[in-house]
Protein backbone atom coordinates (compact mmCIF):
# COMPACT_ATOMS: atom_id res chain seq x y z
CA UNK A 1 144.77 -161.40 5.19
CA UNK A 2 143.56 -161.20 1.24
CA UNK A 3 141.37 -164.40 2.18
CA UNK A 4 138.65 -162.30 3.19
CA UNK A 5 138.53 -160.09 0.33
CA UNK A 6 136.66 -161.21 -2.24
CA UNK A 7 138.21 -163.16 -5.14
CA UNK A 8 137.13 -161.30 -7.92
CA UNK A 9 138.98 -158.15 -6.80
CA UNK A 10 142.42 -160.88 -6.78
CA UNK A 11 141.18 -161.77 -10.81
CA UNK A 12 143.80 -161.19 -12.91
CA UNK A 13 146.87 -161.30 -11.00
CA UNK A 14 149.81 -162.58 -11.32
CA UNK A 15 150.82 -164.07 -8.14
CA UNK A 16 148.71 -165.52 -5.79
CA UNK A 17 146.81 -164.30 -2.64
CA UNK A 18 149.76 -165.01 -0.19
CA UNK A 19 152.16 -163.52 -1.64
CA UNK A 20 150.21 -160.15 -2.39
CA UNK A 21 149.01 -160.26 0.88
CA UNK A 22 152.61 -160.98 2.88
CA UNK A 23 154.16 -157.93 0.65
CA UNK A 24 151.27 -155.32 1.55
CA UNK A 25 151.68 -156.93 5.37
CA UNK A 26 155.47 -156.29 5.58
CA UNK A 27 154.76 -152.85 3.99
CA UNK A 28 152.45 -151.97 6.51
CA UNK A 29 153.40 -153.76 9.73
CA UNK A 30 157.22 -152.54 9.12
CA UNK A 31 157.02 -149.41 7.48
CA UNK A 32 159.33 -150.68 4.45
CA UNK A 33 159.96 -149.35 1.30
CA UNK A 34 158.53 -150.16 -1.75
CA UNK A 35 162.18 -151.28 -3.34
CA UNK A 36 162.74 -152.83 0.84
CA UNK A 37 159.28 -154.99 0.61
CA UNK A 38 160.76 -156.16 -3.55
CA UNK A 39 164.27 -156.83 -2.07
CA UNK A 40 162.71 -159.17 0.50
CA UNK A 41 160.57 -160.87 -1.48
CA UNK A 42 163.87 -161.78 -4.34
CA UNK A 43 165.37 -163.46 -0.89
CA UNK A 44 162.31 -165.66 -1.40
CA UNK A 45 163.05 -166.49 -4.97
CA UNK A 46 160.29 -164.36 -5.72
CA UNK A 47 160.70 -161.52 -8.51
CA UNK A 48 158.11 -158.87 -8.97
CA UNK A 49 158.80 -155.06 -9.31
CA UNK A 50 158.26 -152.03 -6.87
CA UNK A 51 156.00 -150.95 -9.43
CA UNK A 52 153.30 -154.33 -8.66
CA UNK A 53 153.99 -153.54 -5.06
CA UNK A 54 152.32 -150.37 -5.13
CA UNK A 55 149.87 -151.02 -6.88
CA UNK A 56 148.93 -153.82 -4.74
CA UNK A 57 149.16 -151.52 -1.39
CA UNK A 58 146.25 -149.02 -3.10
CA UNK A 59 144.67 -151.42 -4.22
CA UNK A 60 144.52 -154.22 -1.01
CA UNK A 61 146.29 -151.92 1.78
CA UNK A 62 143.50 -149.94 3.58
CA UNK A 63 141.74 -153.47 4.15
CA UNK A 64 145.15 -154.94 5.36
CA UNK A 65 146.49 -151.57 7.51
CA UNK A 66 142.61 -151.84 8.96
CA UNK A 67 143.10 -155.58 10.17
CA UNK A 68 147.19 -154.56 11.65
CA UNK A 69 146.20 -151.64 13.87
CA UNK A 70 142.63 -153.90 15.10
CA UNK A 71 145.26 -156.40 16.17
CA UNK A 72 147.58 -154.24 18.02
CA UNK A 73 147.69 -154.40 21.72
CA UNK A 74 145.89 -151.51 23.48
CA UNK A 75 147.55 -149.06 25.49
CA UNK A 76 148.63 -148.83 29.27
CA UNK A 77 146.19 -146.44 31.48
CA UNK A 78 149.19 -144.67 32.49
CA UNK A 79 150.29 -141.81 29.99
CA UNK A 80 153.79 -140.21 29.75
CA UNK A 81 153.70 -136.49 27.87
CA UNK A 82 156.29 -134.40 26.65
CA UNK A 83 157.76 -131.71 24.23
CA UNK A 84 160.32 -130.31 22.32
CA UNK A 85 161.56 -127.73 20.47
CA UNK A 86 162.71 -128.56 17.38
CA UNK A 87 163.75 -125.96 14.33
CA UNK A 88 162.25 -126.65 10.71
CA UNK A 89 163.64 -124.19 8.00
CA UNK A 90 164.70 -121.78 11.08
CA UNK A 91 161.74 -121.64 12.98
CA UNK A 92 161.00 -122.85 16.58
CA UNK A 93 158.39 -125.43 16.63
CA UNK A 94 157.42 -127.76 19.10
CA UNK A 95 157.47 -131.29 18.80
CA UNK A 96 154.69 -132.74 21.20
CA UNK A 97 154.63 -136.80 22.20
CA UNK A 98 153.05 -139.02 24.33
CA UNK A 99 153.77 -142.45 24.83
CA UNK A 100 152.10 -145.11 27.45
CA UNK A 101 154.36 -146.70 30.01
CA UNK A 102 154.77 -149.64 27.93
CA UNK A 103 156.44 -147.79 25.40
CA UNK A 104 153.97 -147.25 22.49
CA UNK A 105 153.77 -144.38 21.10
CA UNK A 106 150.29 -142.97 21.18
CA UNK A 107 150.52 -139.96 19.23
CA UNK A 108 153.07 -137.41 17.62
CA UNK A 109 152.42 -133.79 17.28
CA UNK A 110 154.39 -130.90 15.92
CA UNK A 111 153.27 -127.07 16.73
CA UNK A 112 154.35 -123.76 16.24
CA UNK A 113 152.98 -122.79 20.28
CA UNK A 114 153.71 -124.32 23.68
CA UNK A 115 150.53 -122.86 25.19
CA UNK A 116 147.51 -123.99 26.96
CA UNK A 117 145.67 -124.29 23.22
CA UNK A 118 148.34 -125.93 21.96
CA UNK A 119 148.52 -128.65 24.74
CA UNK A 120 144.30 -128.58 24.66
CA UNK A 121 144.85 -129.69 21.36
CA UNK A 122 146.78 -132.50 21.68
CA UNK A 123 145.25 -133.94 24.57
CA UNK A 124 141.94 -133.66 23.13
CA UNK A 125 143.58 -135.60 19.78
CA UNK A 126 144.98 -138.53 22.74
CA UNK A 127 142.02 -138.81 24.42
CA UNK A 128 139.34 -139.16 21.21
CA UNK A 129 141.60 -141.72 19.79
CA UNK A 130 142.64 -143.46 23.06
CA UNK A 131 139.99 -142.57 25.99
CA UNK A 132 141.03 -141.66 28.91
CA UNK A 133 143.68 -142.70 30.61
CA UNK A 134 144.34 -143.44 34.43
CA UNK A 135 147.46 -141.39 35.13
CA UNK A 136 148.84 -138.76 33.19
CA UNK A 137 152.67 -138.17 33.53
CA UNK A 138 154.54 -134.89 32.41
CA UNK A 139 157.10 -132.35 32.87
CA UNK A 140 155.11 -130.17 34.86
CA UNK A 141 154.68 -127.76 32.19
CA UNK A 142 151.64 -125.33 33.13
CA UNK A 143 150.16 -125.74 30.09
CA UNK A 144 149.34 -129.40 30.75
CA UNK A 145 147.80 -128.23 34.18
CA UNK A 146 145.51 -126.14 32.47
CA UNK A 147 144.55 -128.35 29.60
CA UNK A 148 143.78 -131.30 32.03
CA UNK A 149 140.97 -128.91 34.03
């Protein structure tokens, strides 16, 4: 993953490309800790600090995050969406989601309105990221009628 970054930028390191690059991947790919990604690299017999770790993910991790989500699978055409409420410090918001019938989840959304602007929103935020999809599954909520048309 490092390989194609140039080697000047990996002058002066410690440790070589592999290993930077396999501790920014598992810090990326499985949403790890800092203190997770140095724990599972002293399994390895390898000891480096949380401290290295982050500065390696500023310094190589947009490059490496880029190349993860390129190689991710695409979504289904088929769309499920859905919302709920959800209280954060005593106020009603709603949590909107929509997830393809595969299971990925396309997008996460949290709102203070379950309107037709407020499901405008997040469809527009699906479909610029994602296209459009084939089918589009939901609650029948009347907001999602009126968003779609």
């Amino acid at each position: 993953m490092i390989d194609t970054i140039s080697r000047s930028r990996l002058k002066g390191h410690h440790f070589p490309a592999p290993i930077i690059s396999h501790a920014v991947w598992a810090y990326h790919r499985f949403a790890l800790s800092l203190r997770d990604v140095e724990d599972l690299l002293a399994e390895r017999g390898i000891t480096v600090s949380y401290e290295t770790i982050q500065a390696w993910v500023g310094k190589f991790g947009t490059g490496i995050a880029k190349r993860i989500r390129a190689k991710r699978e695409r979504p289904s055409d088929k769309w499920h969406l859905d919302e709920v409420v959800t209280m954060i410090r005593g106020v009603k918001h709603w949590l909107w989601r929509a997830v393809d019938s595969n299971g990925l989840i396309l997008d996460t959304l949290v709102q203070a309105r379950r309107n037709t602007r407020a499901a405008k929103r997040f469809i527009s935020r699906l479909m610029s990221r994602w296209g459009k999809p084939r089918v589009i599954v939901t609650d029948k909520l009347r907001s999602y009628d009126a968003a779609l048309h």
